[in-house]
Protein backbone atom coordinates (compact mmCIF):
# COMPACT_ATOMS: atom_id res chain seq x y z
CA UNK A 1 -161.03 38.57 -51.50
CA UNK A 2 -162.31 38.65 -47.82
CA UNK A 3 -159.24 37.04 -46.68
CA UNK A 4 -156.92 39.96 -48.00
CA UNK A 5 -158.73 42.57 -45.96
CA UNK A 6 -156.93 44.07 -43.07
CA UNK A 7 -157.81 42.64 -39.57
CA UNK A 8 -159.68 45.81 -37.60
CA UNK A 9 -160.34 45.57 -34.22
CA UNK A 10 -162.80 48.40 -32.15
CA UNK A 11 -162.26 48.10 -28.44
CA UNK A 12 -165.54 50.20 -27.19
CA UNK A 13 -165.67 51.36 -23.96
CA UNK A 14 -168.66 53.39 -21.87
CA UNK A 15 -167.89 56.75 -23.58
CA UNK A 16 -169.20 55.07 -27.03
CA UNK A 17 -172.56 54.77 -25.26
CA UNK A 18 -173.09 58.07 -24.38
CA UNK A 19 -174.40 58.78 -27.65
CA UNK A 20 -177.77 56.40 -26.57
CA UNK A 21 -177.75 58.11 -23.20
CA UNK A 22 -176.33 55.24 -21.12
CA UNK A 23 -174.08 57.08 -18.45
CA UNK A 24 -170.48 56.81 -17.86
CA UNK A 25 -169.15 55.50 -14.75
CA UNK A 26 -168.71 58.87 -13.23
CA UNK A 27 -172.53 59.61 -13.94
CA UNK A 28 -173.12 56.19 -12.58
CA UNK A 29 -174.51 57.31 -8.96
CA UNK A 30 -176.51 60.98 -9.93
CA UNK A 31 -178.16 59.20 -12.74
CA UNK A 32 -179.43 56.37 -10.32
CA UNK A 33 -180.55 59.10 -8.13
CA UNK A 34 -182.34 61.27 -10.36
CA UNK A 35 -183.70 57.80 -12.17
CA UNK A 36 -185.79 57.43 -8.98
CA UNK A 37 -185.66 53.23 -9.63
CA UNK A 38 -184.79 52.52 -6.10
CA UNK A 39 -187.36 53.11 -3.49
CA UNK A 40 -186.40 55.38 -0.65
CA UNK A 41 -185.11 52.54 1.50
CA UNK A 42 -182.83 51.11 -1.30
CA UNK A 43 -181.50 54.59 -2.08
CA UNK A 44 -181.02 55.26 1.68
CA UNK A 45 -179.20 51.94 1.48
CA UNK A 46 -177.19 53.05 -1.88
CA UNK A 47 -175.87 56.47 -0.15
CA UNK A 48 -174.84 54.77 3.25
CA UNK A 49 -172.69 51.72 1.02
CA UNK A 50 -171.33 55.44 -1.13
CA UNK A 51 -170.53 57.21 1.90
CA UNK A 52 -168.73 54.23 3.93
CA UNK A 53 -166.77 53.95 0.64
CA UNK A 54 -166.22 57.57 0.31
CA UNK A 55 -164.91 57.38 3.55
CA UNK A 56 -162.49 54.76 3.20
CA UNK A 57 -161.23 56.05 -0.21
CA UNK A 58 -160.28 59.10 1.83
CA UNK A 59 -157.51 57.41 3.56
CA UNK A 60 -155.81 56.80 0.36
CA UNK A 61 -156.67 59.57 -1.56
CA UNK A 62 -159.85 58.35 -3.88
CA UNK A 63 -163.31 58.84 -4.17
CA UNK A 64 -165.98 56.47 -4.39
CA UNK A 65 -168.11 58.43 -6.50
CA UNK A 66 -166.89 56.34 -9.45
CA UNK A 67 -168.78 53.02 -10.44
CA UNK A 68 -165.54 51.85 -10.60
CA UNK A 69 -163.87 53.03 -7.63
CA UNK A 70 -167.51 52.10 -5.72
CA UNK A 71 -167.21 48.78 -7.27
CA UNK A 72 -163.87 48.28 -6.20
CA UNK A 73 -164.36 48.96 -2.30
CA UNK A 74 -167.05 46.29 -2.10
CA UNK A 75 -165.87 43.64 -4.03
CA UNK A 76 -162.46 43.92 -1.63
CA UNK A 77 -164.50 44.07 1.23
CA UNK A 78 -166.21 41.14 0.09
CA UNK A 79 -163.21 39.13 -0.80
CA UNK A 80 -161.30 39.71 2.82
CA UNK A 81 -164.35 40.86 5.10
CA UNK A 82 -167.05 39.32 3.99
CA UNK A 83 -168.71 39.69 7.54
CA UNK A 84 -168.40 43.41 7.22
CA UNK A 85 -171.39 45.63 7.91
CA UNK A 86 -172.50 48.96 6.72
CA UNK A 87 -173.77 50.49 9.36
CA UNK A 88 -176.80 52.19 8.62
CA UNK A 89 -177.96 49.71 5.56
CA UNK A 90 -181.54 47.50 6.13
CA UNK A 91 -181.57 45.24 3.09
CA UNK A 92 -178.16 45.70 1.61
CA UNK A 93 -175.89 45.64 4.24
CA UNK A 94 -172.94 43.29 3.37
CA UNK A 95 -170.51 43.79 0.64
CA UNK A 96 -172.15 40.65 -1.20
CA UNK A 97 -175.68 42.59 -1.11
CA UNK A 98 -173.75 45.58 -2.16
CA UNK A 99 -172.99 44.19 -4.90
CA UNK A 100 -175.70 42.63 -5.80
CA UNK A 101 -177.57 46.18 -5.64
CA UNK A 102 -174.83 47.87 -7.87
CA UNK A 103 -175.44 44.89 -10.18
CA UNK A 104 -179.27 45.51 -10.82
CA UNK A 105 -178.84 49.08 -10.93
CA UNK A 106 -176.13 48.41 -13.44
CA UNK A 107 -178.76 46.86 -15.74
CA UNK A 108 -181.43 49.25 -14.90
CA UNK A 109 -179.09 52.40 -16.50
CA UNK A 110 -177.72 50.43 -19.52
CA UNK A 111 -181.52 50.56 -21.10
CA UNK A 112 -182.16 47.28 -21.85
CA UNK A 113 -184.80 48.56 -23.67
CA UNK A 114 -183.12 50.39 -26.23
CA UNK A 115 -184.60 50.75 -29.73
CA UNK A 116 -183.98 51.47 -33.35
CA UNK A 117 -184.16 55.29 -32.86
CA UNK A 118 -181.67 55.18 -30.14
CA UNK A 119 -178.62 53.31 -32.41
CA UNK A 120 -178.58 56.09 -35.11
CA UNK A 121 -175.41 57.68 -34.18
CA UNK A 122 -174.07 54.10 -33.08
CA UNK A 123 -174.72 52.97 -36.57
CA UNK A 124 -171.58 54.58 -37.91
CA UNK A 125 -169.11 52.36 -36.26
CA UNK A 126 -170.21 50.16 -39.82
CA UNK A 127 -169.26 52.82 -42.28
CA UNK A 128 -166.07 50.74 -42.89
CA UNK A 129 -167.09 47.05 -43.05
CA UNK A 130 -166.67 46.76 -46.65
CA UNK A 131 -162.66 47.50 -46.06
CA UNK A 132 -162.17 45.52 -43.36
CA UNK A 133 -162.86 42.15 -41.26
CA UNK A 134 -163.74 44.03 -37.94
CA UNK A 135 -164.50 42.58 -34.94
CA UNK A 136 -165.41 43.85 -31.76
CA UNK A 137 -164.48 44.52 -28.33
CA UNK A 138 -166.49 46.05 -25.24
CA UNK A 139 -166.63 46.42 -21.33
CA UNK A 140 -169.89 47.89 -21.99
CA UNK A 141 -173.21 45.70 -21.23
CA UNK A 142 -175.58 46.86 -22.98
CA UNK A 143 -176.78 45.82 -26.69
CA UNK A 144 -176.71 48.69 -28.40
CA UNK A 145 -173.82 47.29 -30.65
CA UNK A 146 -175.80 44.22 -31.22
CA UNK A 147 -178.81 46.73 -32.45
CA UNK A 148 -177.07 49.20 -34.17
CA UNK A 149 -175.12 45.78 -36.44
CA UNK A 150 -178.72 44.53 -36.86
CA UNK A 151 -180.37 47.49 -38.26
CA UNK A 152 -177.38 48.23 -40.20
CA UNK A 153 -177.66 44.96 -42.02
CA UNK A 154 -174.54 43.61 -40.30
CA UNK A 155 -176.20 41.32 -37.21
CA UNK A 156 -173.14 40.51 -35.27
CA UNK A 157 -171.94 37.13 -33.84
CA UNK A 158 -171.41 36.31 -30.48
CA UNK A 159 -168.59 33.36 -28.77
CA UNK A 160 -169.77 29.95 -29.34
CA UNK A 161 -171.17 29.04 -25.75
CA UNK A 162 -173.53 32.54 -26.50
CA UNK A 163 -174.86 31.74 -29.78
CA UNK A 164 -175.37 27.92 -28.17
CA UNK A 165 -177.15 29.18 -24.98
CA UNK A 166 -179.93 31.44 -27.15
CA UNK A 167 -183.55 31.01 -26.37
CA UNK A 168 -186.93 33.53 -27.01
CA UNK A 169 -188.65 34.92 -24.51
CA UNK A 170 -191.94 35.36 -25.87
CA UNK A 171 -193.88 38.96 -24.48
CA UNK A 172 -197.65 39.35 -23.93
CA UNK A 173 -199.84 38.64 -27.20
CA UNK A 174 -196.76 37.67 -29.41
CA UNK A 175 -195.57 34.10 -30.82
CA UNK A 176 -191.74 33.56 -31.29
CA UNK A 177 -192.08 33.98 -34.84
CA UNK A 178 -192.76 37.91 -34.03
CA UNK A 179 -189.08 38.45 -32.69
CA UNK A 180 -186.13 38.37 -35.14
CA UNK A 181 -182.57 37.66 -34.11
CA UNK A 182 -180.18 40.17 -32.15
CA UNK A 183 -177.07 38.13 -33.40
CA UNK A 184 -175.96 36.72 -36.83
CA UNK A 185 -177.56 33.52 -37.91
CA UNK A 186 -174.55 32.31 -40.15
CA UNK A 187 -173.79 35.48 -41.49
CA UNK A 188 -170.99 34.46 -44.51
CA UNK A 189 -168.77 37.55 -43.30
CA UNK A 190 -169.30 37.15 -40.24
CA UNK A 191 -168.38 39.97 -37.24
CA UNK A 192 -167.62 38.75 -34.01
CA UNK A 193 -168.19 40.67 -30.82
CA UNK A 194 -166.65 40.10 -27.41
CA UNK A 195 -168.18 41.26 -24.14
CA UNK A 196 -165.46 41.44 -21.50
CA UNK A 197 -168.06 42.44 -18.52
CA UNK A 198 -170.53 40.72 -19.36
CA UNK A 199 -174.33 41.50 -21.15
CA UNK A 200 -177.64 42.97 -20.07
CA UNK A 201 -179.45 40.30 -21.78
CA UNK A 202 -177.04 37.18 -20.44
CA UNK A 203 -178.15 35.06 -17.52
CA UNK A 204 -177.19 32.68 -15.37
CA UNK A 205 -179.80 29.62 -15.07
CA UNK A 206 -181.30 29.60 -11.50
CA UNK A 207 -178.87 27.85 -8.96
CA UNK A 208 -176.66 26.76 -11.86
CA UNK A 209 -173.47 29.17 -11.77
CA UNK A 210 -171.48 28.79 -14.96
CA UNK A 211 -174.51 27.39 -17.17
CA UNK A 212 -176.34 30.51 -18.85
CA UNK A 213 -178.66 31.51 -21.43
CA UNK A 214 -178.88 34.59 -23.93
CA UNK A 215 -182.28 36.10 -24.29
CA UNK A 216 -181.89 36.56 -27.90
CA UNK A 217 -185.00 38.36 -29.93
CA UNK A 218 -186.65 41.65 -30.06
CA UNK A 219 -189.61 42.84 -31.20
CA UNK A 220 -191.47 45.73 -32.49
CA UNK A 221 -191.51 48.78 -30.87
CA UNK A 222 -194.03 50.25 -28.77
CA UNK A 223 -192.95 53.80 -30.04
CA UNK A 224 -195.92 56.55 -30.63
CA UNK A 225 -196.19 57.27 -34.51
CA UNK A 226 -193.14 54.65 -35.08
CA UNK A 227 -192.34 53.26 -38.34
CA UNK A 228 -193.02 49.54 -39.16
CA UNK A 229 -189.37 49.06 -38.96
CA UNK A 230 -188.56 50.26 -36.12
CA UNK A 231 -187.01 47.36 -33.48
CA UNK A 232 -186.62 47.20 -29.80
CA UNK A 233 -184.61 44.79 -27.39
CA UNK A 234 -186.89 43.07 -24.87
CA UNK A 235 -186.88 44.52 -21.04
CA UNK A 236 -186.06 41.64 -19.22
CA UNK A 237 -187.88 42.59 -16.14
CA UNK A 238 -189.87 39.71 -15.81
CA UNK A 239 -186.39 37.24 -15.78
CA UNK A 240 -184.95 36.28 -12.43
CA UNK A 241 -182.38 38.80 -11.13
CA UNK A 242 -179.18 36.46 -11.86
CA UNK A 243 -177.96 38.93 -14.55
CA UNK A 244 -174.25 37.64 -15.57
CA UNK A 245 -172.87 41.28 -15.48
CA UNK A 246 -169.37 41.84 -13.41
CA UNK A 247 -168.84 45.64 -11.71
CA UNK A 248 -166.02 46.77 -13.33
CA UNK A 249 -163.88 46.45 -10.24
CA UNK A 250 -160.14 45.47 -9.76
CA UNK A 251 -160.68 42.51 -9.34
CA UNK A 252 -161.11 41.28 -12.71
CA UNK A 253 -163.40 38.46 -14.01
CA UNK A 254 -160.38 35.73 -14.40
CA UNK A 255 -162.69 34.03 -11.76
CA UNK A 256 -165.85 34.04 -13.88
CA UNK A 257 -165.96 30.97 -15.93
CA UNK A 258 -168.77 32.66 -17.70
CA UNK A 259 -166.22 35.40 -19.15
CA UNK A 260 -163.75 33.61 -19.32
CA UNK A 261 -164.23 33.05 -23.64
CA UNK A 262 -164.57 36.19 -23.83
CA UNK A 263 -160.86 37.80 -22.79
CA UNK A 264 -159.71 34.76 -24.72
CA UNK A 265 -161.52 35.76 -27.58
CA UNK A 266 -160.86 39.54 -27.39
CA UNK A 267 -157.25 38.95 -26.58
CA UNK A 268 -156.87 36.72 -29.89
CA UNK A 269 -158.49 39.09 -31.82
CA UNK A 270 -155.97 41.54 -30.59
CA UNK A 271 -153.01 39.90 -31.46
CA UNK A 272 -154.16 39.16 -34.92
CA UNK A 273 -155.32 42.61 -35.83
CA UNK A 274 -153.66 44.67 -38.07
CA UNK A 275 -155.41 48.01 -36.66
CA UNK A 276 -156.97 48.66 -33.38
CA UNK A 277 -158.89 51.80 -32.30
CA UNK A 278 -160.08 52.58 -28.65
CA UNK A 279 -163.47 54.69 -28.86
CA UNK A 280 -164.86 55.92 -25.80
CA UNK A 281 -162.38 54.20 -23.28
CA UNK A 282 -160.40 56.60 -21.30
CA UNK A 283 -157.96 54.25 -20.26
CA UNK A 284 -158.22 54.80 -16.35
CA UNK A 285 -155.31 54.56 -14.32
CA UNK A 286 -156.96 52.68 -11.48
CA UNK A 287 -157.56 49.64 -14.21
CA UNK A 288 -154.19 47.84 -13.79
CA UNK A 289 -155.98 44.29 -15.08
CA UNK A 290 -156.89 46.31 -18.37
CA UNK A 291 -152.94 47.42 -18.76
CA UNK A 292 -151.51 43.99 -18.49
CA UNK A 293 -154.00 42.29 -20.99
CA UNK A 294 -153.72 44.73 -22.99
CA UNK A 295 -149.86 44.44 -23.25
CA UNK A 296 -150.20 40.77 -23.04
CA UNK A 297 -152.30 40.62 -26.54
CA UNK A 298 -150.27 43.60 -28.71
CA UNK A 299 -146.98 41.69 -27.55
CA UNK A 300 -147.59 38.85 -29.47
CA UNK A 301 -148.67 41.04 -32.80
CA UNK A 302 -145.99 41.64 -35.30
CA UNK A 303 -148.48 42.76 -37.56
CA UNK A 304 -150.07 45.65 -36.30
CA UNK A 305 -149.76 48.95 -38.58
CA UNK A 306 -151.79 51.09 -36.65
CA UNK A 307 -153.34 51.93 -33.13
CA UNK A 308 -155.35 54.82 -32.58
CA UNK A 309 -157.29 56.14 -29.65
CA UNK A 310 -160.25 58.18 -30.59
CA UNK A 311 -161.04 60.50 -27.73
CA UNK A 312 -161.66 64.80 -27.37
CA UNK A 313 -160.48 64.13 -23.68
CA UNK A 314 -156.61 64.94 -24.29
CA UNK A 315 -156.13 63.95 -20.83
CA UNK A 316 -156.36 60.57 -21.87
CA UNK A 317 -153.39 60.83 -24.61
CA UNK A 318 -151.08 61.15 -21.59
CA UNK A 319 -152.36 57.72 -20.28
CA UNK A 320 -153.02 55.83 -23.33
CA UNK A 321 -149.25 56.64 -24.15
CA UNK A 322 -147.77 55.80 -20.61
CA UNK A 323 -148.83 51.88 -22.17
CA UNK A 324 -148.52 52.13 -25.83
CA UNK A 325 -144.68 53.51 -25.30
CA UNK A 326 -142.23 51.24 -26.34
CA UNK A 327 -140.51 52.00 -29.59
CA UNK A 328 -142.85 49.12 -31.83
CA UNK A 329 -145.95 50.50 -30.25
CA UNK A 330 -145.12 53.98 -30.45
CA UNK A 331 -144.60 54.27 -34.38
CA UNK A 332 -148.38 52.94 -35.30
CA UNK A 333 -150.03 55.13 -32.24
CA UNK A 334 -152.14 58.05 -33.40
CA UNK A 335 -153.91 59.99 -30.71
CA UNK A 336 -156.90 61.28 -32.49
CA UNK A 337 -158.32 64.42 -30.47
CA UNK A 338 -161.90 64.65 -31.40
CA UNK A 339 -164.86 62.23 -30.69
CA UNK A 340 -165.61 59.47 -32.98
CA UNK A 341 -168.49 60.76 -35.14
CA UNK A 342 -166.46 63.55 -36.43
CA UNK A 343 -164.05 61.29 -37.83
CA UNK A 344 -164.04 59.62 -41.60
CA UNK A 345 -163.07 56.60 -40.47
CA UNK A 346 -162.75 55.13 -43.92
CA UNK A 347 -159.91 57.42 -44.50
CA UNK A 348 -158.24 56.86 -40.88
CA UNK A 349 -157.92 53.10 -41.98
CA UNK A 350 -156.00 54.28 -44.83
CA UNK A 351 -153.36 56.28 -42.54
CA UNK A 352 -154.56 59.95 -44.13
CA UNK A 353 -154.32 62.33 -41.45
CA UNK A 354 -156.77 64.12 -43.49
CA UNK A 355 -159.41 62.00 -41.32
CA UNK A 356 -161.52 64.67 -39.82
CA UNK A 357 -164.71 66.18 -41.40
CA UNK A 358 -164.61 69.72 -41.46
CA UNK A 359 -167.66 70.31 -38.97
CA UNK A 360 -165.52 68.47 -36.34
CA UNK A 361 -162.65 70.59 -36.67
CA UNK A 362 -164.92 73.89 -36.61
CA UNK A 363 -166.29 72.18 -33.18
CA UNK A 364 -162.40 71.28 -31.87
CA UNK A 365 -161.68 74.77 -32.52
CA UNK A 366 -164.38 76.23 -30.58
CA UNK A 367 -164.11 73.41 -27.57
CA UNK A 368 -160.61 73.89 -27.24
CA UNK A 369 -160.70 77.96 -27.07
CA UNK A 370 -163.49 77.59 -24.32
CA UNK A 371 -161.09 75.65 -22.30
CA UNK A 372 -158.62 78.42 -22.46
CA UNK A 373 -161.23 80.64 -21.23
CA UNK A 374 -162.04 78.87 -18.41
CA UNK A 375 -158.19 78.44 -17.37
CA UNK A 376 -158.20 81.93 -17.62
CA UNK A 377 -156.03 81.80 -20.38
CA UNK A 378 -157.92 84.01 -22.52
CA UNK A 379 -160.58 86.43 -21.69
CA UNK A 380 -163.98 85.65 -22.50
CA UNK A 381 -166.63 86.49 -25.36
């Protein structure tokens, strides 16, 4: 019976993380401000490597206000100018510092101490397991997929060389025995999750590039009045700061041996799905890598019945289409205007285009006359 369900793959990007407050890349730099994790001198540091970057974007027309676009800058200057300075900087003044800084502050805004109450809303990416054999696809490092399939019942199961490389890290007062299992152990229906950027709770071993380990357990929360069920991941603050998280930057992890299983695993899953749906990425212009693989892995699917791109940004139609637009690709896309809460999804899998609940399309309604009003399209009130 299992093996007659249709193939369903969910590619999530940072918008599908919103809903646990974990910013998007364009929040990336006011959140770290108003966070107030770096000390003065760091954040003096951050705003002179945003501003040299800023600077440079200018002479073709970007802004480095983006994580990406940030990202970009010094990983380029790092690859061809590796001696280059930013003037100004103290601790973090060459593009491999740089990046080492946007790294940790990467992990600092991605909550890696996210708990049961904060996976509520992410909890509904299950409501169709029973129909399907999903698996999963992110550029998003945090766990909160990992939680929300836990909590749900469905613990989810990582490539082979994660689920090898798990080990506890034990907290203050509490034996091993106290911390159950973020990922699947031998789940019978099993559903697999690829990280393309990486994880917040992945590290390298000290001095041993390519040979990492996966903090694995939670444990209870620490959560005023919480109920006895109620989980949280570990902080890792107390591991060393080798965190194997990539910037999302051009230049694309090919080079990471670490990642390397996982766009081979998300790319097979691709090609042998028989529906994929984009929540939460917006499908950015400046992410040529993301294009290619993309079109690399729905090339070699002669199966697919259905692609659909859940996003209330209808800017994003224009771009998601400027890919999916050959004549194969074209005939299975649905762009589905709303975000992905408001939609049944049980009855998207089955191609009705009755697929919205009627609260979402009250709240389209209203969203969409409000942007009138503020083209000055229609007056106001």
């Amino acid at each position: 019976m299992h093996m007659s369900l249709p193939k369903l793959v969910i590619f999530c990007g940072a918008g599908f993380s919103t809903c646990a407050n974990i910013p998007v890349m364009s929040q990336f730099a006011s959140r770290l401000r108003s966070s107030g994790y770096l000390t003065p001198e760091e954040q003096a540091d951050f705003d002179t490597i945003q501003l040299t970057c800023e600077s440079m974007g200018g002479l073709i027309g970007v802004s480095a206000r983006n994580l990406e676009q940030l990202s970009s800058f010094i990983a380029i200057l790092n690859l061809t100018r590796p001696d280059f300075r930013f003037v100004g900087a103290t601790k973090y003044a060459t593009p491999q510092q740089a990046l080492a800084l946007i790294t940790r502050c990467i992990r600092h805004l991605v909550r890696p101490d996210l708990n049961t109450n904060d996976v509520v809303a992410a909890s509904h990416i299950f409501d169709s397991r029973k129909l399907v054999q999903m698996k999963l696809v992110t550029t998003n490092y945090d766990v909160l997929l990992e939680l929300a399939g836990l909590t749900s019942g469905f613990p989810l199961t990582a490539t082979e060389s994660i689920m090898k490389s798990r080990v506890t890290l034990p907290e203050a007062n509490s034996t091993p025995s106290n911390f159950p299992s973020l990922y699947s152990n031998g789940s019978t229906v099993p559903i697999d999750i690829f990280k393309l950027h990486g994880s917040v709770n992945w590290f390298n071993e000290p001095g041993e590039t390519g040979r990492f380990r996966t903090l694995d357990h939670i444990g209870w929360a620490e959560i005023p009045n919480a109920k006895q069920n109620n989980l949280r991941t570990i902080k890792y603050s107390n591991v060393p700061d080798c965190c194997v998280i990539v910037p999302p930057t051009v230049l694309k992890p090919q080079a990471f041996k670490e990642l390397e299983e996982q766009w081979q695993g998300a790319s097979k899953a691709i090609r042998e799905a028989d529906h994929v749906w984009f929540i939460g990425y917006s499908f950015p212009e400046s992410d040529s890598f993301m294009r290619y693989f993309l079109a690399s892995a729905l090339h070699d699917n002669p199966r697919i019945k259905q692609i659909a791109v859940i996003d209330p940004d209808q800017t994003v139609e224009a771009r998601c289409r400027s890919i999916l637009r050959s004549a194969t690709l074209e005939s299975v896309f649905r762009f589905v205007p709303f975000t992905w809460q408001q939609v049944n999804r049980q009855s998207l899998l089955q191609g009705s285009w009755n697929y919205v609940h009627e609260g979402g399309i009250n709240d389209r309604i209203v969203q969409l006359r409000l942007e009138r009003v503020m083209r000055g399209e229609l007056p106001p009130g």
